[in-house]
PDB file of N, CA and C in Angstrom:
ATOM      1  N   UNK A   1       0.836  -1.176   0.000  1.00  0.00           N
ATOM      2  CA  UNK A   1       0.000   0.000   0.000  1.00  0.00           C
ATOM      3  C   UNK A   1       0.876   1.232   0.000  1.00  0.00           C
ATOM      4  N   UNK A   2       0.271   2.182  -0.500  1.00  0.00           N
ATOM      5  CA  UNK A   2       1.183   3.717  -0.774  1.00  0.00           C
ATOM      6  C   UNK A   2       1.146   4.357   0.648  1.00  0.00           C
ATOM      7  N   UNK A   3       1.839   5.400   0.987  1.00  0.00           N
ATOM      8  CA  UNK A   3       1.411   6.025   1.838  1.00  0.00           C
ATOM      9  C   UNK A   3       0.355   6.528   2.423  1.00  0.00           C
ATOM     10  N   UNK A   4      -0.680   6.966   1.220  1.00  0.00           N
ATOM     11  CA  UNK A   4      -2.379   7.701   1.404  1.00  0.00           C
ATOM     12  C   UNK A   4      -2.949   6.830   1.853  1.00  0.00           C
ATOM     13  N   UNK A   5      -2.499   5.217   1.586  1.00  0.00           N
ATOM     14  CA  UNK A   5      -2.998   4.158   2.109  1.00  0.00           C
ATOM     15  C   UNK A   5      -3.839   3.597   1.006  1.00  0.00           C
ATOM     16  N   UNK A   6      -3.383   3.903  -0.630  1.00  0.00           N
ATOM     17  CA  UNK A   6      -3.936   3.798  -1.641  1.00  0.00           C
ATOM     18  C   UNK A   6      -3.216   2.686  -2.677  1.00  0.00           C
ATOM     19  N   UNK A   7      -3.087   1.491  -3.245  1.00  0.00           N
ATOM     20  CA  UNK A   7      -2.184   0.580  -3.688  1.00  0.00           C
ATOM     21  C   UNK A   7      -1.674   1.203  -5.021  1.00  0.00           C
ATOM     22  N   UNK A   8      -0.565   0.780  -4.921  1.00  0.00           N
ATOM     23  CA  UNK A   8       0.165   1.578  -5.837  1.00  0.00           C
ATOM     24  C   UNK A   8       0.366   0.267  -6.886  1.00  0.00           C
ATOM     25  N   UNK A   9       0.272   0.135  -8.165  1.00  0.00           N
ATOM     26  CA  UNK A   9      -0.078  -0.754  -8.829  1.00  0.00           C
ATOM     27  C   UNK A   9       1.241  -0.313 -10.048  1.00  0.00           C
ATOM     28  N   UNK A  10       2.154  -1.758 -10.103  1.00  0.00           N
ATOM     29  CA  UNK A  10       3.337  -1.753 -11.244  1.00  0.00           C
ATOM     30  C   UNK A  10       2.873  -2.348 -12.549  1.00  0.00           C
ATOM     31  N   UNK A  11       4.031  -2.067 -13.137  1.00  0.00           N
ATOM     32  CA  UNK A  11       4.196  -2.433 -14.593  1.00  0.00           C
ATOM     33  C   UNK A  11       4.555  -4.151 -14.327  1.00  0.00           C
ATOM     34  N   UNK A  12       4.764  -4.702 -15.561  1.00  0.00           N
ATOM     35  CA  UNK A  12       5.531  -6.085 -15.585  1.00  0.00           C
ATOM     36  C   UNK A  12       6.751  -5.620 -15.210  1.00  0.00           C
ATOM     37  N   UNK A  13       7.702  -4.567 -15.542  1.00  0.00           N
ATOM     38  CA  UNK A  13       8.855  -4.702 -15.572  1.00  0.00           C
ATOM     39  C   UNK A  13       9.135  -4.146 -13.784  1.00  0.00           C
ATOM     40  N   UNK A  14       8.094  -3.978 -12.885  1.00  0.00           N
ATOM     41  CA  UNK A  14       8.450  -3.649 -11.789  1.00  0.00           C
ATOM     42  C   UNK A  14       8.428  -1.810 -11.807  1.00  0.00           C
ATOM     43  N   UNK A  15       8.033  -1.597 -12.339  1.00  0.00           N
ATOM     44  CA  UNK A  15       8.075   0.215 -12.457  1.00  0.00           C
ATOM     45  C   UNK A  15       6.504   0.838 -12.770  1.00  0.00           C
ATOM     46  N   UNK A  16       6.992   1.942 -11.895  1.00  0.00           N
ATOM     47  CA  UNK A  16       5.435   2.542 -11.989  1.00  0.00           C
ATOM     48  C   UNK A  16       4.691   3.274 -13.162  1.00  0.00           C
ATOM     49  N   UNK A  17       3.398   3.220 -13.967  1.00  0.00           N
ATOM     50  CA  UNK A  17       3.422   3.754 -14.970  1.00  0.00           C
ATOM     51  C   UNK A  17       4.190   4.933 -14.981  1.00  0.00           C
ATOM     52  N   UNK A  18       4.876   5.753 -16.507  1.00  0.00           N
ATOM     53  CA  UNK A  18       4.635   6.779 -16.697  1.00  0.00           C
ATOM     54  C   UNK A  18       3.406   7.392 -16.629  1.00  0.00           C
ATOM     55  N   UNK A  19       3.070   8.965 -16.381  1.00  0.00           N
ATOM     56  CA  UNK A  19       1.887   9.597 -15.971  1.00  0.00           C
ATOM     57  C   UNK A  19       3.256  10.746 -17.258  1.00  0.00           C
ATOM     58  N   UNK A  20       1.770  11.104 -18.078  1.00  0.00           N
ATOM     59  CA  UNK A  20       2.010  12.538 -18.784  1.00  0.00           C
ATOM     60  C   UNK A  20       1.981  13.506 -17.881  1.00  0.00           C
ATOM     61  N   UNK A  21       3.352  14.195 -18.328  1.00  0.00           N
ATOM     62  CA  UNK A  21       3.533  15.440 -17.634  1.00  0.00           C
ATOM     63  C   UNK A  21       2.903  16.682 -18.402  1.00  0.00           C
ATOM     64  N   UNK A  22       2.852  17.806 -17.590  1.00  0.00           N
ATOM     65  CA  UNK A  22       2.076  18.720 -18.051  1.00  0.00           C
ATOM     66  C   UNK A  22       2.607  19.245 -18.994  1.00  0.00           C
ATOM     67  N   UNK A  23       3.752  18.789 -19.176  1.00  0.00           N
ATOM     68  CA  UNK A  23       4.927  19.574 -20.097  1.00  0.00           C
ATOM     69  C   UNK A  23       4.534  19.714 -21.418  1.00  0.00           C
ATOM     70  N   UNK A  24       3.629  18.790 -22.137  1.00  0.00           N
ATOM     71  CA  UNK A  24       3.331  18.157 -23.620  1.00  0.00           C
ATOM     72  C   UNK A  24       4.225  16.549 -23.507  1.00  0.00           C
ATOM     73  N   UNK A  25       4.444  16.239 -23.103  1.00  0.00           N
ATOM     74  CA  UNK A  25       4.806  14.866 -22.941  1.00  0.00           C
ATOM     75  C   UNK A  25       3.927  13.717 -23.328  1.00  0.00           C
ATOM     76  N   UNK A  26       2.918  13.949 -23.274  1.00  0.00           N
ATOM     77  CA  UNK A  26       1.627  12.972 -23.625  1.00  0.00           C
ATOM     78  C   UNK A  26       1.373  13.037 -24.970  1.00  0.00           C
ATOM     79  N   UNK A  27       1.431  14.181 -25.474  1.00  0.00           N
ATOM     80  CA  UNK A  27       0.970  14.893 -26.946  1.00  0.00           C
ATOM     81  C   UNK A  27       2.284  13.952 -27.489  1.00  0.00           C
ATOM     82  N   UNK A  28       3.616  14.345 -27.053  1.00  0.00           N
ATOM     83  CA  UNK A  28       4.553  13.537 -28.103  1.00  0.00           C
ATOM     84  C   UNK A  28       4.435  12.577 -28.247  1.00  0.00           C
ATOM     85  N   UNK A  29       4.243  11.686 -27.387  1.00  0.00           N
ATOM     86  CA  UNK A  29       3.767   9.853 -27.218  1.00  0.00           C
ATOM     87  C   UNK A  29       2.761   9.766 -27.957  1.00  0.00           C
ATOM     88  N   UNK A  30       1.708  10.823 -28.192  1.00  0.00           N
ATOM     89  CA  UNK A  30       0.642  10.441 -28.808  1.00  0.00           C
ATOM     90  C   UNK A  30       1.186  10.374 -30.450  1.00  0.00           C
ATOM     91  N   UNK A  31       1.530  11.712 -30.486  1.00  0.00           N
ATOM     92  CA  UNK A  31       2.128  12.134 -31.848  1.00  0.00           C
ATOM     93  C   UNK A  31       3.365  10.944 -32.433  1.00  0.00           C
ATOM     94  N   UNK A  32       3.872  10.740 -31.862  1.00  0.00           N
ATOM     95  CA  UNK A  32       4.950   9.438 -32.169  1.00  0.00           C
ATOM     96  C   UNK A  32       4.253   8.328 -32.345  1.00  0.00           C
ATOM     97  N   UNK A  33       3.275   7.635 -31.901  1.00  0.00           N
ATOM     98  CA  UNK A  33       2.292   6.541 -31.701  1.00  0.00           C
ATOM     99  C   UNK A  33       1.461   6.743 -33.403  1.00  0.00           C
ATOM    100  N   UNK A  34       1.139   8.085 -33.557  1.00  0.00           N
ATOM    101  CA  UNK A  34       0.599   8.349 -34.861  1.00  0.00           C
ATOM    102  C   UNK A  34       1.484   8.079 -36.216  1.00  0.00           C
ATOM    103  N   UNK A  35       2.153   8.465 -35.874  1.00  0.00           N
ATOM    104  CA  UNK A  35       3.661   8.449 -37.265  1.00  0.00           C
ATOM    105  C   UNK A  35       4.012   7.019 -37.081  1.00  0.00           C
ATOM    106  N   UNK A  36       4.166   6.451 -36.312  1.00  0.00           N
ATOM    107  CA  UNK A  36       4.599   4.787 -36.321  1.00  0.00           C
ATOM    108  C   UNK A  36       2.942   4.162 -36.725  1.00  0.00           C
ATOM    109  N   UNK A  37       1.841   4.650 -36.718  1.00  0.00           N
ATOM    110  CA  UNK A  37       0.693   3.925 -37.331  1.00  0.00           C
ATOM    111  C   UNK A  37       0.724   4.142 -38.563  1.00  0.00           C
ATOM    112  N   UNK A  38       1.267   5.522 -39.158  1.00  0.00           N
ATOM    113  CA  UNK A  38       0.630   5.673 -40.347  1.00  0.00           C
ATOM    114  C   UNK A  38       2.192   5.360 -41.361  1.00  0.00           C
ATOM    115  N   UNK A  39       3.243   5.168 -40.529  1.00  0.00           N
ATOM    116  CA  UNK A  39       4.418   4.230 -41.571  1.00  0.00           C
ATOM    117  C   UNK A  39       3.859   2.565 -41.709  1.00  0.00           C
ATOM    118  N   UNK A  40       2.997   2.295 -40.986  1.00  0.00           N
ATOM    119  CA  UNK A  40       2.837   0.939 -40.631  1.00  0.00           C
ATOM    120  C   UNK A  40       1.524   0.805 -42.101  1.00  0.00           C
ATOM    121  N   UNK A  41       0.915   1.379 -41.796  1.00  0.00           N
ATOM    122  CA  UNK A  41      -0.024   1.621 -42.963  1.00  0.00           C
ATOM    123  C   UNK A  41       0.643   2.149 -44.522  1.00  0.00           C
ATOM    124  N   UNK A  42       1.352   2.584 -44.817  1.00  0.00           N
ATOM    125  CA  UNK A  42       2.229   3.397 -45.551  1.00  0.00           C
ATOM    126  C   UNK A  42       2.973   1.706 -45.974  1.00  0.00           C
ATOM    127  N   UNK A  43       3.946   1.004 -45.392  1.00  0.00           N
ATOM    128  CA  UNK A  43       4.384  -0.188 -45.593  1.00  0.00           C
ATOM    129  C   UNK A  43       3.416  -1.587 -46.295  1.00  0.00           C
ATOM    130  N   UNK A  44       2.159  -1.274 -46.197  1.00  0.00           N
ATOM    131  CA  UNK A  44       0.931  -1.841 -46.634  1.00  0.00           C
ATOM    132  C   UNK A  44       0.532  -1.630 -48.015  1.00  0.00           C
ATOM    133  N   UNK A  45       1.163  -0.144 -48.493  1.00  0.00           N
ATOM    134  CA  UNK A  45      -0.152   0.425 -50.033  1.00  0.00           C
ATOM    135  C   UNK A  45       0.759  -0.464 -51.036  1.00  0.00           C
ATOM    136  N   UNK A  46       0.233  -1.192 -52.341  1.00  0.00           N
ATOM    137  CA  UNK A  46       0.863  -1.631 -53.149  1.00  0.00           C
ATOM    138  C   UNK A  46       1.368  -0.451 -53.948  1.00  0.00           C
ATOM    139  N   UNK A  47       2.562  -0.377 -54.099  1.00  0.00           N
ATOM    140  CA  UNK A  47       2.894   0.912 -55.060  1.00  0.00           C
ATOM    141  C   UNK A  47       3.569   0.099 -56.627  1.00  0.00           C
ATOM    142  N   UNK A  48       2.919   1.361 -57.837  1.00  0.00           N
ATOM    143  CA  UNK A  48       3.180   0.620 -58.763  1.00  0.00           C
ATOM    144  C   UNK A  48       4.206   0.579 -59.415  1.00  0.00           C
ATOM    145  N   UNK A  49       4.696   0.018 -60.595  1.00  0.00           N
ATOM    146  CA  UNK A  49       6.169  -0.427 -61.014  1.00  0.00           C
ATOM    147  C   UNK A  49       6.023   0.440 -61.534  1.00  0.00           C
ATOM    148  N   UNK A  50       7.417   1.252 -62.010  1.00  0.00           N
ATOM    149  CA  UNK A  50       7.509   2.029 -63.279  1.00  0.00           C
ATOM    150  C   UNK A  50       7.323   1.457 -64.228  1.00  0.00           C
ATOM    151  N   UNK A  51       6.713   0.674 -64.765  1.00  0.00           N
ATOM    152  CA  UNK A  51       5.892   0.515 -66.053  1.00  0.00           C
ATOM    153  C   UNK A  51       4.360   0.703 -66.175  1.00  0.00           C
ATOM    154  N   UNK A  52       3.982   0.541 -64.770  1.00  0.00           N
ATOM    155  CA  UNK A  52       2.685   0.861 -64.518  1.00  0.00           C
ATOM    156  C   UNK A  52       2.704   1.992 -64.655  1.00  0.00           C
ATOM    157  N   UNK A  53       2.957   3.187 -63.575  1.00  0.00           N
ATOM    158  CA  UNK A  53       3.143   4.271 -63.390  1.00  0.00           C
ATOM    159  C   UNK A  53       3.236   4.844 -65.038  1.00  0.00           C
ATOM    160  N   UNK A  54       4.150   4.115 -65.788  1.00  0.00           N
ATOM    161  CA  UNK A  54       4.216   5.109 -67.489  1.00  0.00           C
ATOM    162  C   UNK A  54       2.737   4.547 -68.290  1.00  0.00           C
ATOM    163  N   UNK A  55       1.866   3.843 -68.194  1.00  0.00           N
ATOM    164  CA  UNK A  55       1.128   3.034 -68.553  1.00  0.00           C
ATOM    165  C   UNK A  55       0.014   4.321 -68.079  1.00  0.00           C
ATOM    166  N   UNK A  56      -0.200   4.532 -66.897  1.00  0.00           N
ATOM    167  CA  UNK A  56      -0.741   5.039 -66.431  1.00  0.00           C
ATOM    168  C   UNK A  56      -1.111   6.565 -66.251  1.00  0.00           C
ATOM    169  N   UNK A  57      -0.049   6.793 -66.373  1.00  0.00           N
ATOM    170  CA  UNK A  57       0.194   8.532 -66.757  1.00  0.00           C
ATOM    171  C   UNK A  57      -0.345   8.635 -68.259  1.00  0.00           C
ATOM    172  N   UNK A  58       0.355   7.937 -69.261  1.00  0.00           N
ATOM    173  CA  UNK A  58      -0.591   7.916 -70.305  1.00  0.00           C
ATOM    174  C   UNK A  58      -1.874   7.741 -70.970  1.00  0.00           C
ATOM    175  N   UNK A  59      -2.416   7.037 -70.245  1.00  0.00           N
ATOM    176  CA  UNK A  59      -4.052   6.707 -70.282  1.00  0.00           C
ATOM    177  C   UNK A  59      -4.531   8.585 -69.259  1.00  0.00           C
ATOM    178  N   UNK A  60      -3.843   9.030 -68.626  1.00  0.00           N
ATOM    179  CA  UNK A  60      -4.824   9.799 -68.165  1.00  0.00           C
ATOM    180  C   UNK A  60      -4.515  11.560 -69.531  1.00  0.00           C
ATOM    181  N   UNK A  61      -2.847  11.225 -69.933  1.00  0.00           N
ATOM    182  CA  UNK A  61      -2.601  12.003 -70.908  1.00  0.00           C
ATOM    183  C   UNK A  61      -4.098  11.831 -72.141  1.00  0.00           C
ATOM    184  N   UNK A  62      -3.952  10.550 -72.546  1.00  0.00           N
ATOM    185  CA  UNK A  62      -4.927  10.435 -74.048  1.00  0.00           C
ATOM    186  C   UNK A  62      -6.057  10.906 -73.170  1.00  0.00           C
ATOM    187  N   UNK A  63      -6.801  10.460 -72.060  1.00  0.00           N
ATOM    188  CA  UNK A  63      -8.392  11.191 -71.657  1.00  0.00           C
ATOM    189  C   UNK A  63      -7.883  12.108 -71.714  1.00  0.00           C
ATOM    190  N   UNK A  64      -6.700  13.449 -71.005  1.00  0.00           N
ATOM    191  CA  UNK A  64      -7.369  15.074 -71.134  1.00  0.00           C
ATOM    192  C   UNK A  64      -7.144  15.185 -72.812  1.00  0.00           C
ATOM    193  N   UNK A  65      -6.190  14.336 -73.537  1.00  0.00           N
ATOM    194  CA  UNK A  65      -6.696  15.402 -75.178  1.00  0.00           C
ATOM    195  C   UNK A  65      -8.122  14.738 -75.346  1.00  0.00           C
ATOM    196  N   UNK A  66      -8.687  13.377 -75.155  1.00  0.00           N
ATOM    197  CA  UNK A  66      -9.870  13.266 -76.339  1.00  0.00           C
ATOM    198  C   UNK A  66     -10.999  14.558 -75.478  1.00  0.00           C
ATOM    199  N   UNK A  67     -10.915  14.436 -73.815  1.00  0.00           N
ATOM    200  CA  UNK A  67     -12.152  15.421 -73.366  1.00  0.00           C
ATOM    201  C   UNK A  67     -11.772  16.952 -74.086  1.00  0.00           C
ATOM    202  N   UNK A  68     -10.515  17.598 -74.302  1.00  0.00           N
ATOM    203  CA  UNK A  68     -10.266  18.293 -74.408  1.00  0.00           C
ATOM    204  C   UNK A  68     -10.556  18.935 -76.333  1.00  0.00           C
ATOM    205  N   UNK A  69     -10.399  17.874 -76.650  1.00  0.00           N
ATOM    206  CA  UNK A  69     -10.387  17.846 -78.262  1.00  0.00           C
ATOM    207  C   UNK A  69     -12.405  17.857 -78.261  1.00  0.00           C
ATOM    208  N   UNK A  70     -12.874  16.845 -77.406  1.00  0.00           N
ATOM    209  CA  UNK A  70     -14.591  16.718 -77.028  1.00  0.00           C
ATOM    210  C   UNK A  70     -15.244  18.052 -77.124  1.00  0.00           C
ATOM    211  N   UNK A  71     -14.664  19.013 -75.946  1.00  0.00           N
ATOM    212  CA  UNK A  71     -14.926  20.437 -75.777  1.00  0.00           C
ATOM    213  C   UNK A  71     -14.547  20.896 -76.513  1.00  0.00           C
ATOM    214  N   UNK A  72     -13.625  21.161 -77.366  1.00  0.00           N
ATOM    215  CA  UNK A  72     -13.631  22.318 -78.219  1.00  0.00           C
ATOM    216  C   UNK A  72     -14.403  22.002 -79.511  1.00  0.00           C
ATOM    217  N   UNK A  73     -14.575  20.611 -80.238  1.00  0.00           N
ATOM    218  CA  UNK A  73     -15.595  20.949 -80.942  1.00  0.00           C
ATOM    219  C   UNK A  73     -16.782  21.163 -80.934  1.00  0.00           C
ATOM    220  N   UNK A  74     -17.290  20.790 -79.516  1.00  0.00           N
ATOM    221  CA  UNK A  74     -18.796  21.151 -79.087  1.00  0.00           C
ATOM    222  C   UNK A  74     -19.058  22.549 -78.642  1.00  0.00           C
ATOM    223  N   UNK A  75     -17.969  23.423 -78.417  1.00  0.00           N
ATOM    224  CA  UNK A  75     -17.621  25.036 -78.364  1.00  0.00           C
ATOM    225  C   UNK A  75     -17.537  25.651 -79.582  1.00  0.00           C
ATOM    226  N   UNK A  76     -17.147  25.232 -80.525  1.00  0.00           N
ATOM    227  CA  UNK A  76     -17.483  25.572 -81.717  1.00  0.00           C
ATOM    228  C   UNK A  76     -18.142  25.176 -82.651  1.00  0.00           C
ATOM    229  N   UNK A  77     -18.990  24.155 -82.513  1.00  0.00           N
ATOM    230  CA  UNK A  77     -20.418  24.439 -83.149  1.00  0.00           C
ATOM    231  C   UNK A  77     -21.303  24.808 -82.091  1.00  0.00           C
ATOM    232  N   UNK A  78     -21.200  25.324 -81.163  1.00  0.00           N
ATOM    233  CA  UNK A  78     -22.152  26.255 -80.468  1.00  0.00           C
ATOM    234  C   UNK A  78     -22.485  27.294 -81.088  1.00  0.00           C
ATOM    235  N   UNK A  79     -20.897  27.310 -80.744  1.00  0.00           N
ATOM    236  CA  UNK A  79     -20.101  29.294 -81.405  1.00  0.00           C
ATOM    237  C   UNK A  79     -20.869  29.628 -82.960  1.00  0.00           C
ATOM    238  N   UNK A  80     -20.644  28.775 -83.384  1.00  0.00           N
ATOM    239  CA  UNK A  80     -20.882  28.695 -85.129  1.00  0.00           C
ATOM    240  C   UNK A  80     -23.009  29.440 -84.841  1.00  0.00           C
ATOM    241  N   UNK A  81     -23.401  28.067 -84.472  1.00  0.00           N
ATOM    242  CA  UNK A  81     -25.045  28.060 -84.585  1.00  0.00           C
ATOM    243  C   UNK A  81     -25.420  29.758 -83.855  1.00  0.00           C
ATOM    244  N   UNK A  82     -24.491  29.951 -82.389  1.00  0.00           N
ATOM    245  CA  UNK A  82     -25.045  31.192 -81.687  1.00  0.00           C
ATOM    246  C   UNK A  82     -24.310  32.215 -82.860  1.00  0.00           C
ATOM    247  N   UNK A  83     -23.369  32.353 -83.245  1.00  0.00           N
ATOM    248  CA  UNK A  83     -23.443  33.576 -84.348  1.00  0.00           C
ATOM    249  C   UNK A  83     -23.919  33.547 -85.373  1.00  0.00           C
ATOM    250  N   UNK A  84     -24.724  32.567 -85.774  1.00  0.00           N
ATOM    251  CA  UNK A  84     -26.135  32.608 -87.505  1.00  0.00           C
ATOM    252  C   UNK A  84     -26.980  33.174 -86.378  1.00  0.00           C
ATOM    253  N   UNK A  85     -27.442  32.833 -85.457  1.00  0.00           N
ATOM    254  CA  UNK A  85     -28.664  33.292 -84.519  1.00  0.00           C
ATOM    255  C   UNK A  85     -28.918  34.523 -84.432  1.00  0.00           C
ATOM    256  N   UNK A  86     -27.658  35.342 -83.369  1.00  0.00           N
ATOM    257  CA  UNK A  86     -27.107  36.211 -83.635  1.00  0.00           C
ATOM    258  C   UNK A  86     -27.124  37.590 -84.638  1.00  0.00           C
ATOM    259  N   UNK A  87     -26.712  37.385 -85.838  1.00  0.00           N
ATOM    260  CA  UNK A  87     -26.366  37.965 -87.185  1.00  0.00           C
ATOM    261  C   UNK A  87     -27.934  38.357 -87.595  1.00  0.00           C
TER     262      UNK A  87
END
């Protein structure tokens, strides 16, 4: 029993918990606890080969020209019909 007459309760290793100090001490443990979850998660994502990756960049190259090539001819036969309208 503690002095207050309150049991003072150990670790396995024979030591008393750490208690966060007011200092920010808790925040770092927390904050460190976060960065070791999210490398742990991070070690998990399949990342792709550079052949994927060039495979891939290109498929999104050809979609912006065809949307891009899409819009401008549907901008100009707008353009076209609104200036006979127009006139």
């Amino acid at each position: 029993m503690g002095a207050a007459g309150k049991e003072v309760t150990k670790t396995a290793a024979g030591k008393e918990p750490r208690k966060a100090s007011k200092s920010g001490e808790g925040a770092w443990v927390k904050t460190q606890q976060y960065f070791r979850s999210v490398w742990t998660e991070v070690k998990k994502v399949h990342w792709p080969t550079r052949s994927e990756t060039t495979v891939y960049t290109g498929v999104v190259f050809l979609t912006v020209i065809i949307v891009g090539l899409l819009m401008w001819i549907f901008d100009s036969i707008l353009s076209f019909f609104l200036n006979l309208i127009l006139k």
